[in-house]
Each structure stands twice: as C-alpha cells, then as structure tokens.
N, C-alpha and C. Protein backbone atom coordinates (compact mmCIF):
# COMPACT_ATOMS: atom_id res chain seq x y z
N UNK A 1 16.34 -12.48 47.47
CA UNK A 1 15.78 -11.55 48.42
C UNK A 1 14.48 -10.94 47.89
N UNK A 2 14.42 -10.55 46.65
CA UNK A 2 13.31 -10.70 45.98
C UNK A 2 11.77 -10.76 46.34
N UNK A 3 12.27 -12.39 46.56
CA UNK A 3 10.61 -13.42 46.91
C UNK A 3 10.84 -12.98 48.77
N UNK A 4 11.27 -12.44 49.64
CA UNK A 4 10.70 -12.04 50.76
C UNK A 4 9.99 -11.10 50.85
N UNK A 5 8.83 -11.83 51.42
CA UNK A 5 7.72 -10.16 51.18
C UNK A 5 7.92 -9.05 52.34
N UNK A 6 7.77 -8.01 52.22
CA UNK A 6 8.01 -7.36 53.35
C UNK A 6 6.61 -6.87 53.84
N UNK A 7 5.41 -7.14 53.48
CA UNK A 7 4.19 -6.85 54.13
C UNK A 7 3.30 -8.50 54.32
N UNK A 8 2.46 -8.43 55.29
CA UNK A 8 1.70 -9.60 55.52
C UNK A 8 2.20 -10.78 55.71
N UNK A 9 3.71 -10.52 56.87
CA UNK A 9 4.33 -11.95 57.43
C UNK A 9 3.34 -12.52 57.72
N UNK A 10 3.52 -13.88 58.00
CA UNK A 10 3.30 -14.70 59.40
C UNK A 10 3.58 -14.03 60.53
N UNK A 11 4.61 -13.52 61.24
CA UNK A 11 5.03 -12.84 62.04
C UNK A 11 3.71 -11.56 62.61
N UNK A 12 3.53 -10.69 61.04
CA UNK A 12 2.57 -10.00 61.53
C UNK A 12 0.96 -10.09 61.38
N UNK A 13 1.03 -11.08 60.65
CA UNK A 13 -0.25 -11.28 60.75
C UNK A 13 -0.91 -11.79 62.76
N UNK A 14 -0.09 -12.63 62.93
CA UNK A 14 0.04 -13.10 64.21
C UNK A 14 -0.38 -11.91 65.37
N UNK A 15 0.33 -10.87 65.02
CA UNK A 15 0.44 -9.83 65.96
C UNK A 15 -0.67 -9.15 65.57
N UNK A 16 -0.89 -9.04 64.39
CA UNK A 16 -2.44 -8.53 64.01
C UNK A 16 -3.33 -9.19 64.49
N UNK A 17 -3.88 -10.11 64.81
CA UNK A 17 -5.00 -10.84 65.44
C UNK A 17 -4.66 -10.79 67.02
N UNK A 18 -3.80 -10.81 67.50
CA UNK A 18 -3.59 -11.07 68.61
C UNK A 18 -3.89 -9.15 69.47
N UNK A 19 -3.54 -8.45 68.72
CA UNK A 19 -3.92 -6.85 69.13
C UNK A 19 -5.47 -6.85 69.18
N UNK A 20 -5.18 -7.51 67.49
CA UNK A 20 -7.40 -6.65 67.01
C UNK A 20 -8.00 -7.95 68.58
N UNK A 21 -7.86 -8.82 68.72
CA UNK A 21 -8.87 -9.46 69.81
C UNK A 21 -8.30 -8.81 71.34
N UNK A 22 -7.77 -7.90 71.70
CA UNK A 22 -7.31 -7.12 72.82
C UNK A 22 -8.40 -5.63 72.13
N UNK A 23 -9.08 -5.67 71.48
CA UNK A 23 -9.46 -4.53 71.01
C UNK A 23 -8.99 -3.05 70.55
N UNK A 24 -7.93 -3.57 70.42
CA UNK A 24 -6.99 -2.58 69.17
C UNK A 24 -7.34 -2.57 67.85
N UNK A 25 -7.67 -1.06 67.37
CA UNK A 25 -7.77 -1.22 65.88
C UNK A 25 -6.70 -0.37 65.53
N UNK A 26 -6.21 -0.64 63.94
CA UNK A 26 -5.15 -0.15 63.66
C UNK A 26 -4.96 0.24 62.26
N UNK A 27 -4.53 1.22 61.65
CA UNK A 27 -3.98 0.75 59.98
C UNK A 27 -3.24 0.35 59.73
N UNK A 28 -3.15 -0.13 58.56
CA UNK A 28 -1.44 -0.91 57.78
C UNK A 28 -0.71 -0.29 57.01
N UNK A 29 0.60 -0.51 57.00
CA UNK A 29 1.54 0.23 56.64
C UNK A 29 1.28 1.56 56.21
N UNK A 30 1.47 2.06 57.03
CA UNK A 30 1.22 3.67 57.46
C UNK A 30 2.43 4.33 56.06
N UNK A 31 1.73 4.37 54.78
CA UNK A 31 2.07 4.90 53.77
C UNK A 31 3.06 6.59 53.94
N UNK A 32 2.08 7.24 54.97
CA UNK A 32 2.32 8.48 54.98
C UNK A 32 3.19 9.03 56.11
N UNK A 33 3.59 7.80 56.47
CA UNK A 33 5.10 8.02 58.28
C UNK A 33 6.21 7.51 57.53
N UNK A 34 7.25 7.99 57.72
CA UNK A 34 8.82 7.50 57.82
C UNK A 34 9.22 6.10 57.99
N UNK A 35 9.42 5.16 56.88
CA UNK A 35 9.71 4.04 57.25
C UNK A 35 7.99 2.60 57.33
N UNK A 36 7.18 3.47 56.30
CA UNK A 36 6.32 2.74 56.47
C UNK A 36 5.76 1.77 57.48
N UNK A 37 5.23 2.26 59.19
CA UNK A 37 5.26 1.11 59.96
C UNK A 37 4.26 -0.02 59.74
N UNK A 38 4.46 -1.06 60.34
CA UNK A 38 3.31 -1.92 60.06
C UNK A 38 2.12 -1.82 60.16
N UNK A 39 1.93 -1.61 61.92
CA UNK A 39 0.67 -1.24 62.42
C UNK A 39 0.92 0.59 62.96
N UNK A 40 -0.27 1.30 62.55
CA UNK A 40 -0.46 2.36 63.24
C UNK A 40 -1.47 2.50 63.99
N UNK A 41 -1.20 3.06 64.95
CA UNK A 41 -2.39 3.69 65.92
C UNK A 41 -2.49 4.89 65.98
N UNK A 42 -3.34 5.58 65.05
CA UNK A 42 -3.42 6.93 64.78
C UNK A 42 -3.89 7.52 66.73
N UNK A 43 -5.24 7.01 67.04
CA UNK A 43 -5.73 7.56 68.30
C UNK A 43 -4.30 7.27 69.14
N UNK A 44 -3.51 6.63 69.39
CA UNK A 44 -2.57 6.37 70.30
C UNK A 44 -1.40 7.02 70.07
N UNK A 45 -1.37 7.80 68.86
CA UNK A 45 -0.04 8.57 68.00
C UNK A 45 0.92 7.48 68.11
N UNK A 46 0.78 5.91 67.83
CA UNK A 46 1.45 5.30 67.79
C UNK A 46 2.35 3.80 67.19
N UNK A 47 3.26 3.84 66.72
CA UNK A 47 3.66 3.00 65.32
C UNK A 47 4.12 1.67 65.75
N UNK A 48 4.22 0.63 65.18
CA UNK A 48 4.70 -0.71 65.61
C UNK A 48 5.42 -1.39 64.43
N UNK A 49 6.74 -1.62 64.42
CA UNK A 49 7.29 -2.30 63.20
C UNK A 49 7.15 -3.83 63.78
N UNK A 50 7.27 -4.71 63.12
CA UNK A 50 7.35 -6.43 62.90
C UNK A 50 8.48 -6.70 62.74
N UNK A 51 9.54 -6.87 63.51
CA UNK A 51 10.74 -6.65 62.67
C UNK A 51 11.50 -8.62 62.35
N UNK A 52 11.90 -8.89 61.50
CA UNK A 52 12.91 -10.24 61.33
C UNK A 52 13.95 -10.65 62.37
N UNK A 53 13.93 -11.32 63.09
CA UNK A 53 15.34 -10.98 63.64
C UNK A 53 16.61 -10.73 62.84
N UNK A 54 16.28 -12.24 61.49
CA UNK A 54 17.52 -12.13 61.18
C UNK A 54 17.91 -10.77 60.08
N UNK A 55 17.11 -10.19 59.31
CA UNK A 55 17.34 -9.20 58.78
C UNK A 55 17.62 -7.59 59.40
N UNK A 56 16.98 -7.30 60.73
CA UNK A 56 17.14 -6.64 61.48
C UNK A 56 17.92 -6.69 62.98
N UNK A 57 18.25 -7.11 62.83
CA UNK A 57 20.10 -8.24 63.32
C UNK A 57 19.03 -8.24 65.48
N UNK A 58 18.68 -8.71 65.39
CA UNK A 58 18.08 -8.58 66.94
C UNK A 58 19.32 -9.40 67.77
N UNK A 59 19.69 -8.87 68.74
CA UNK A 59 20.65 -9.17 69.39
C UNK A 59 20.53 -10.29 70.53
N UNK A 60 21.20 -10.76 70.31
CA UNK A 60 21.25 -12.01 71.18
C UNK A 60 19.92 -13.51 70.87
N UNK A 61 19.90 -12.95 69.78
CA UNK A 61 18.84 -13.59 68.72
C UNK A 61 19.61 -15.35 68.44
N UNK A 62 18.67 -16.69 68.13
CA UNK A 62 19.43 -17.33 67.68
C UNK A 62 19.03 -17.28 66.03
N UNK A 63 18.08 -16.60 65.94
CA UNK A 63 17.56 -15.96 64.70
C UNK A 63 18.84 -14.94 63.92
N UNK A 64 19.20 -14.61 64.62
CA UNK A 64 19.82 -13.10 63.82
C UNK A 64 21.86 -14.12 63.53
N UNK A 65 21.34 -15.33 62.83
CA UNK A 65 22.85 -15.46 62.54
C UNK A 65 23.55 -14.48 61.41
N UNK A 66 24.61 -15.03 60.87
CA UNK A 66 25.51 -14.44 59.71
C UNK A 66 25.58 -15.45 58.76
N UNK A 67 25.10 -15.50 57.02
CA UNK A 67 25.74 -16.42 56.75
C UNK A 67 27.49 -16.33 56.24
N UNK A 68 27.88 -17.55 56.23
CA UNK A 68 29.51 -17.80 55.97
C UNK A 68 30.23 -17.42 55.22
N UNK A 69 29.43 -17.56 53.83
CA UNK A 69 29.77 -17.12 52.87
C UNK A 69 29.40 -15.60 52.20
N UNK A 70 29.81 -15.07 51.62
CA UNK A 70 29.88 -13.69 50.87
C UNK A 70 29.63 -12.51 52.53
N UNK A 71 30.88 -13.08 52.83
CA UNK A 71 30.39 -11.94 54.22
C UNK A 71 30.69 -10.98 54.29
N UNK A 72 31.03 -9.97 53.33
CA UNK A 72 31.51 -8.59 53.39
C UNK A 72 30.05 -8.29 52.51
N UNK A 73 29.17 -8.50 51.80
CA UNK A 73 27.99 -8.49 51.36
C UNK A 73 26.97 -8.31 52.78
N UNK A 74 26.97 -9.38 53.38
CA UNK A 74 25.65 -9.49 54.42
C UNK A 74 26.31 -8.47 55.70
N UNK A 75 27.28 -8.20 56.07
CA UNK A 75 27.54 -7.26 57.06
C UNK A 75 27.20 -6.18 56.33
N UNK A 76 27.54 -5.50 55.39
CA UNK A 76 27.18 -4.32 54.77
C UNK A 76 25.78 -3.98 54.61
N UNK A 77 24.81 -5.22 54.22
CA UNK A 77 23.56 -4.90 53.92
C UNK A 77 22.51 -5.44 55.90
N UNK A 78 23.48 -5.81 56.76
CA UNK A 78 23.11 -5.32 57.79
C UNK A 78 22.89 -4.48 59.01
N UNK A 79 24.35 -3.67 58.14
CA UNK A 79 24.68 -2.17 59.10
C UNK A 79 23.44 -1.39 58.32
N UNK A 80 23.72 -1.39 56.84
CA UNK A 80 22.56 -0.63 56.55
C UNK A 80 21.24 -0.65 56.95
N UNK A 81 20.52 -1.83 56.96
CA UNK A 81 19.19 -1.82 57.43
C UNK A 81 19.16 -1.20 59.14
N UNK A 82 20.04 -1.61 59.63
CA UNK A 82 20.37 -1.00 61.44
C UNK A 82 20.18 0.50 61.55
N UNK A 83 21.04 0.55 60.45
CA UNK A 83 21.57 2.19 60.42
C UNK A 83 20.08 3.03 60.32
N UNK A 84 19.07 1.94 59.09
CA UNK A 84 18.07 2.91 58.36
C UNK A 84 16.58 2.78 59.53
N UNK A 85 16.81 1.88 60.28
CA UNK A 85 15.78 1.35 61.68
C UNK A 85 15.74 2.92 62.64
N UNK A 86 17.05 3.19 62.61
CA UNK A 86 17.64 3.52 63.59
C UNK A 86 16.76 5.57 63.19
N UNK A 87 17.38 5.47 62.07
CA UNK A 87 17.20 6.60 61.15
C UNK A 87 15.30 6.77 61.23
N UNK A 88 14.95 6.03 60.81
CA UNK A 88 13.35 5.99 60.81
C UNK A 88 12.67 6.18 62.45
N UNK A 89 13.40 5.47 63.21
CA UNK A 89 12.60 6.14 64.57
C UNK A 89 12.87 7.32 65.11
N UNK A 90 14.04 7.97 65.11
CA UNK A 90 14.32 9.11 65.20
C UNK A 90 13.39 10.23 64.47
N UNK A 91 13.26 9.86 63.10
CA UNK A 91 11.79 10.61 62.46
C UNK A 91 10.47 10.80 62.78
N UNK A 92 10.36 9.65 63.54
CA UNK A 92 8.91 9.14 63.94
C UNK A 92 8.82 10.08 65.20
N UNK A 93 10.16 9.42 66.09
CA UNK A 93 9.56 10.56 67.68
C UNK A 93 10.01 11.95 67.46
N UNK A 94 10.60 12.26 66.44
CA UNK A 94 10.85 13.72 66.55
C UNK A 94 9.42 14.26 65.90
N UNK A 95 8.36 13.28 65.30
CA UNK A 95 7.27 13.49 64.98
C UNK A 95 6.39 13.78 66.00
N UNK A 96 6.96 12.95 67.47
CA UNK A 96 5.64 12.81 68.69
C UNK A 96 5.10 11.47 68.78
N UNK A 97 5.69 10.46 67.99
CA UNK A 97 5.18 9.38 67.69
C UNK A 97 6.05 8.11 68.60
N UNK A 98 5.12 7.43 69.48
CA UNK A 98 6.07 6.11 70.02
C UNK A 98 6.03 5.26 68.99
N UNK A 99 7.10 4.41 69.15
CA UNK A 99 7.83 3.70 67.85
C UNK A 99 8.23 2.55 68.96
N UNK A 100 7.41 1.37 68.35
CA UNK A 100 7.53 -0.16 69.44
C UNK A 100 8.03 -0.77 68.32
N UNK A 101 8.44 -2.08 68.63
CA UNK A 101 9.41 -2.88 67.86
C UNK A 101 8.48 -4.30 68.05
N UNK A 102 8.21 -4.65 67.52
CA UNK A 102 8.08 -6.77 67.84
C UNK A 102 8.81 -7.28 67.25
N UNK A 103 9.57 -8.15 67.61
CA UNK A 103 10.55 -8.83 67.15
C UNK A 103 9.92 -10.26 66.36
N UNK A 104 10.07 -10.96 65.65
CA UNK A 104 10.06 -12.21 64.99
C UNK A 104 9.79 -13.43 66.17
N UNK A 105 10.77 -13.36 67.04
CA UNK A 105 11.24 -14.49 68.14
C UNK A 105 9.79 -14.45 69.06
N UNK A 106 9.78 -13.35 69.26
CA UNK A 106 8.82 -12.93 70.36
C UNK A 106 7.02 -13.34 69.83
N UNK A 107 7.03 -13.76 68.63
CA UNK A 107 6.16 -14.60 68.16
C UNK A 107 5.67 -16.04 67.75
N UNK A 108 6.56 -16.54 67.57
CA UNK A 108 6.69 -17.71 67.24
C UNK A 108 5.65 -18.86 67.73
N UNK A 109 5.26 -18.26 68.88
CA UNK A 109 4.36 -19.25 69.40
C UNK A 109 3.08 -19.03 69.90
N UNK A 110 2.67 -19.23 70.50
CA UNK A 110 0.89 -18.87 71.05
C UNK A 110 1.28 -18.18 71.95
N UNK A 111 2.06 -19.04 73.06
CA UNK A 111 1.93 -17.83 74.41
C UNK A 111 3.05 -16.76 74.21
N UNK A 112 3.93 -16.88 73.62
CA UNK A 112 5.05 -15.58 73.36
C UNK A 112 4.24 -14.46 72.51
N UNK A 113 3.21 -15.17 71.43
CA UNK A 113 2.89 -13.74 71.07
C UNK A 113 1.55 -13.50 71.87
N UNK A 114 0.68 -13.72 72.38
CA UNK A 114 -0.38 -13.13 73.51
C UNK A 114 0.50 -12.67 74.09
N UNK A 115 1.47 -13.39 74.84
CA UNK A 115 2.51 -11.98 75.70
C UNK A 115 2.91 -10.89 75.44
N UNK A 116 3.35 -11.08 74.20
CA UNK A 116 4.32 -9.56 73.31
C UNK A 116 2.80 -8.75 73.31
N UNK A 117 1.70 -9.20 72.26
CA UNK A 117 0.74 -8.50 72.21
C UNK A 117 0.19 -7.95 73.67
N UNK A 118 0.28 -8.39 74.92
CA UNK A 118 -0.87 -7.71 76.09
C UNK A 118 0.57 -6.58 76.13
N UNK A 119 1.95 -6.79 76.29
CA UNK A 119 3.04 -5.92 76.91
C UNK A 119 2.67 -4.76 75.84
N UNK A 120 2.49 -5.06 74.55
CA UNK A 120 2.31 -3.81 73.59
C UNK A 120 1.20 -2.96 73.88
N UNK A 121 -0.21 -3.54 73.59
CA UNK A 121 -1.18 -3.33 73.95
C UNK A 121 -0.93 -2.22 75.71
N UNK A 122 -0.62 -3.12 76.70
CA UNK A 122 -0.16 -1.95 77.45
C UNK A 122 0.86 -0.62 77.59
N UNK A 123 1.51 -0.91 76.43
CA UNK A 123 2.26 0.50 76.38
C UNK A 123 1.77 1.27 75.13
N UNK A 124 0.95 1.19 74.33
CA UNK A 124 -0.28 1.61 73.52
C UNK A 124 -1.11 2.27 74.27
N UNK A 125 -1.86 1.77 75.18
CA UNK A 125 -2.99 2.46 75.96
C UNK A 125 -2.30 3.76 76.85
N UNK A 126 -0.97 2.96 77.32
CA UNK A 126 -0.40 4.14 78.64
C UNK A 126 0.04 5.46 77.27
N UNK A 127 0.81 5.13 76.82
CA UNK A 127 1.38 6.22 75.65
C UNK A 127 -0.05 7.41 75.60
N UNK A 128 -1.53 6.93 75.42
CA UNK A 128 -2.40 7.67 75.13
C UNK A 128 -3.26 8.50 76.49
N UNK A 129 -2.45 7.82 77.66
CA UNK A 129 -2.96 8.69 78.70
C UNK A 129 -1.89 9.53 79.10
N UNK A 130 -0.61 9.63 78.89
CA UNK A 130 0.02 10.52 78.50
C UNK A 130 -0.01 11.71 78.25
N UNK A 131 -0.38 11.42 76.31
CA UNK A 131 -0.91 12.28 75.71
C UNK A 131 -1.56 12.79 75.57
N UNK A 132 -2.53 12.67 76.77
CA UNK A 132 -3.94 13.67 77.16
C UNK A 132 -3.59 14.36 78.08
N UNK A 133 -2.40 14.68 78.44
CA UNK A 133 -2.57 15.53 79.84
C UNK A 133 -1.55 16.48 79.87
C-alpha cells in the first residue's frame, strides 16, 4: 500500500486538465482544509476530492470489489476510510465549503471525464452565484 501514491493520479491529473481547459483554476491539495482536498477553488469556496473507487468503496462500483483473502483486514481498513470521507466533509461544510466527489470510474475515458468535468464545472460556477447573494 505503500507504493500507492495518493497525490498526482492518473485519475486526477485527467480531471485537472479537463477543468483547467473549461477555465477553472485551482490549487492542489489544499494543505490548510480538513482532509487535504485535491483541487480547491478558493473563489468558488469550493473543494473536490478524486476519489478510488476501490479504496473509497464507491457503490455499485465494478471497481470497488473485496479482496478474498485477509477479509477482516480490508473491511476494517474500508469502514475506516468511509468513516474518515465522511468525517472530513462534514468539516469542510460546517466550514461553508461545497465538497464534490469524482469518482475513479467516472474518468476512465475521454467522454466520461469531459462529462464529469462540464457537470463539476457547473456546480462550481452555480455554488459561487449562490454565494454572492
């Protein structure tokens, strides 16, 4: 588990290019929020995790299996990460902060992630007309 990096997937790099050419700019791992998010949008007060399916158990995922073996290990270390997802957005909006999710799946390809990216991108922009009024 080690050698999985948890910054600069594939996954998010993907979603990073696909925002910045929608003309989103953003910072990275927002050091100073709850749960380090990937992308922030400070002007938009708003956070975006990248999430794995299979490590962040996405439901109905064909990504998010179990493996067979040592399974009182991998259920334990997947309630926890659920539990700590769960825990971190609650921090974030009790901050004022929208907290979007991209999933792994929802990238994989050209047109799934231009899709995920315009659906984000539009609830990014709306979140900030919102918050002006």
């Amino acid at each position: 588990m080690a050698r999985i990096p948890s910054r600069d997937t594939v996954p998010e790099l993907v979603l990073r290019k696909e925002l910045h050419a929608l003309g989103l700019r953003f910072r990275l791992h927002g050091t100073q929020l709850p749960g380090r998010p990937d992308l922030v949008f400070r002007r938009y007060k708003t956070a975006v995790f990248v999430h794995g399916c299979f490590w962040h158990r996405h439901k109905g995922c064909n990504i998010a299996t179990t493996p067979k073996s040592n399974l009182t290990f991998w259920q334990a270390k997947f309630d926890r990460n659920v539990v700590r997802d769960g825990r971190v957005r609650r921090e974030l909006q009790d901050q004022g902060w929208l907290v979007l999710v991209a999933w792994e799946c929802q990238l994989q390809s050209k047109v799934r992630a231009t899709a995920t990216a315009a659906a984000l991108a539009a609830q990014i922009r709306e979140n900030e007309r919102q918050t002006q009024f």
